[in-house]
Protein backbone atom coordinates (compact mmCIF):
# COMPACT_ATOMS: atom_id res chain seq x y z
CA UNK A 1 148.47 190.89 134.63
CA UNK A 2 148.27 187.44 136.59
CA UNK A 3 151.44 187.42 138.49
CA UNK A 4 153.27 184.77 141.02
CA UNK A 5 156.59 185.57 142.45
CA UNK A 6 158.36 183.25 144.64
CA UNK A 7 161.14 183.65 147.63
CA UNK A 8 162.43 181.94 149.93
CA UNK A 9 164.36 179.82 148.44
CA UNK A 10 168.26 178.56 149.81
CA UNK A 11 171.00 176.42 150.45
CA UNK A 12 170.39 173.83 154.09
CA UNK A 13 171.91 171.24 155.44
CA UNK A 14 169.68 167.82 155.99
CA UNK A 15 167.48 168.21 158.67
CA UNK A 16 167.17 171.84 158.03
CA UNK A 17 164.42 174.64 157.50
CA UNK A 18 163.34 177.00 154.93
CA UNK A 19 159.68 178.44 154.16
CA UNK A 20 158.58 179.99 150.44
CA UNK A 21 156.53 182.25 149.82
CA UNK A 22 154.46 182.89 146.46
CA UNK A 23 153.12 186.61 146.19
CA UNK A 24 150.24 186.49 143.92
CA UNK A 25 148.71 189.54 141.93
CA UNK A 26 146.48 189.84 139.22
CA UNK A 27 143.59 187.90 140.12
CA UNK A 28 141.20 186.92 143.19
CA UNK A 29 143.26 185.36 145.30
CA UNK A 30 141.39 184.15 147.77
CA UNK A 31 138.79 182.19 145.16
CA UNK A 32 141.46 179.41 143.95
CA UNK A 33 143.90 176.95 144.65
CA UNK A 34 147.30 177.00 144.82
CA UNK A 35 149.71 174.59 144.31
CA UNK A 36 153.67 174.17 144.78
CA UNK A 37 155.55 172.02 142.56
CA UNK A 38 159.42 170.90 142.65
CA UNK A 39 161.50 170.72 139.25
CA UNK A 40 161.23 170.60 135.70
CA UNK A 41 159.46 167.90 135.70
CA UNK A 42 156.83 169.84 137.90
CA UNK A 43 156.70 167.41 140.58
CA UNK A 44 153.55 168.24 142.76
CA UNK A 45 154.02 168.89 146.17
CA UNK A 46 151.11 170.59 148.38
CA UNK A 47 148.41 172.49 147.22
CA UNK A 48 146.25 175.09 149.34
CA UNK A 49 142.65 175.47 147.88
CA UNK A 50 140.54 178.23 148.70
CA UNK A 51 138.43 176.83 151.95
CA UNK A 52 141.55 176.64 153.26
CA UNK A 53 141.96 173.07 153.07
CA UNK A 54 145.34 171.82 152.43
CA UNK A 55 146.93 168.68 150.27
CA UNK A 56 150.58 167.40 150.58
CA UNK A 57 152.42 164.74 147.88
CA UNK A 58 153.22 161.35 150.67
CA UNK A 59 157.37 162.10 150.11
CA UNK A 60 156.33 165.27 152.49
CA UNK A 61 153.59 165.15 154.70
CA UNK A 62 154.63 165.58 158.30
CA UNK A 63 157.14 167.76 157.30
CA UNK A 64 155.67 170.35 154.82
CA UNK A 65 153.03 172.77 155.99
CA UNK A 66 151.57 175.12 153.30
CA UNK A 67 149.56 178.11 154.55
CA UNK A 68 147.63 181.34 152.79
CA UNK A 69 147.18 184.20 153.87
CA UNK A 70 144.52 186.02 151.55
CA UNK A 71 144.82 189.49 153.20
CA UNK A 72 148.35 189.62 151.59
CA UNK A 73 147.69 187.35 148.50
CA UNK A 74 150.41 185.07 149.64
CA UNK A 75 151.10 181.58 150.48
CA UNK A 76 153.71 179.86 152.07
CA UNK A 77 155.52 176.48 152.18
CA UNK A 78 157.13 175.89 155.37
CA UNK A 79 159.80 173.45 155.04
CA UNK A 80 160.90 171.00 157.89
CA UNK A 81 163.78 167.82 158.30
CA UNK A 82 164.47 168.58 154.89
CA UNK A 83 166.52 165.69 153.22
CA UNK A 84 168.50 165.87 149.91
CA UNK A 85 166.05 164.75 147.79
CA UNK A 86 164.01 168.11 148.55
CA UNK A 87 166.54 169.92 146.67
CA UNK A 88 164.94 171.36 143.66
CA UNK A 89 163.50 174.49 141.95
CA UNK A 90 160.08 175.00 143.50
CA UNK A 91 157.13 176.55 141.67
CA UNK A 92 154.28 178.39 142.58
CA UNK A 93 150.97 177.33 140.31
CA UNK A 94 147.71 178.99 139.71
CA UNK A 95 146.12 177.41 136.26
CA UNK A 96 148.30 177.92 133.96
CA UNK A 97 150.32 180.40 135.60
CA UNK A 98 153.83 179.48 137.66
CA UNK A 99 156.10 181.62 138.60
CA UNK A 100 160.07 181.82 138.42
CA UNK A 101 160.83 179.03 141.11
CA UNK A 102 162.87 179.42 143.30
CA UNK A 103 165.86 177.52 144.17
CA UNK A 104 166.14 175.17 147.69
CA UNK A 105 169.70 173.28 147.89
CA UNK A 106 169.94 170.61 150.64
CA UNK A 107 173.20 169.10 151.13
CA UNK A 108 176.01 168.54 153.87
């Protein structure tokens, strides 16, 4: 069974830090992208592809970094000077897969 499970999530202040992490299973990890989206209205935000090349929506470059690691089937999304409008649940995607989301809060 193709599987994504993500954790991570929490509640910041602005300016704060939090990384996800997606745990895939189920399929060959290291042969596809991967992308992160915010909210129901699956709002992309960063995608790792599988040369290890790495794409991030303009509201969060130079403060999102999302990594892979394909020894453990994971990726990350390291979160950085996050701001209110961050808040959201975020969604790991493989085709038509996502996962449960999980939930980032930023607020004073």
């Amino acid at each position: 069974e193709v599987q994504l499970v993500e954790s991570g999530g929490g509640s910041v202040q602005p300016g704060g830090s939090l990384t996800l992490s997606c745990q895939a299973s189920g399929f060959g990890f290291s042969s596809y992208n991967l992308r992160w989206f915010r909210g129901k209205g699956a709002r992309w935000v960063a995608s790792s592809t599988s040369g290890n090349g790495t794409l991030y929506a303009d509201s969060v470059k130079g403060r999102f970094t999302v990594s892979r690691d394909n020894d453990k089937n994971t990726i990350y999304l390291q979160m950085n000077n996050l701001k209110p409008e961050d808040s959201g649940l975020y969604f790991c995607n493989f085709a038509d897969v996502w996962g449960q989301g999980t939930q980032v809060t930023v607020a004073s």
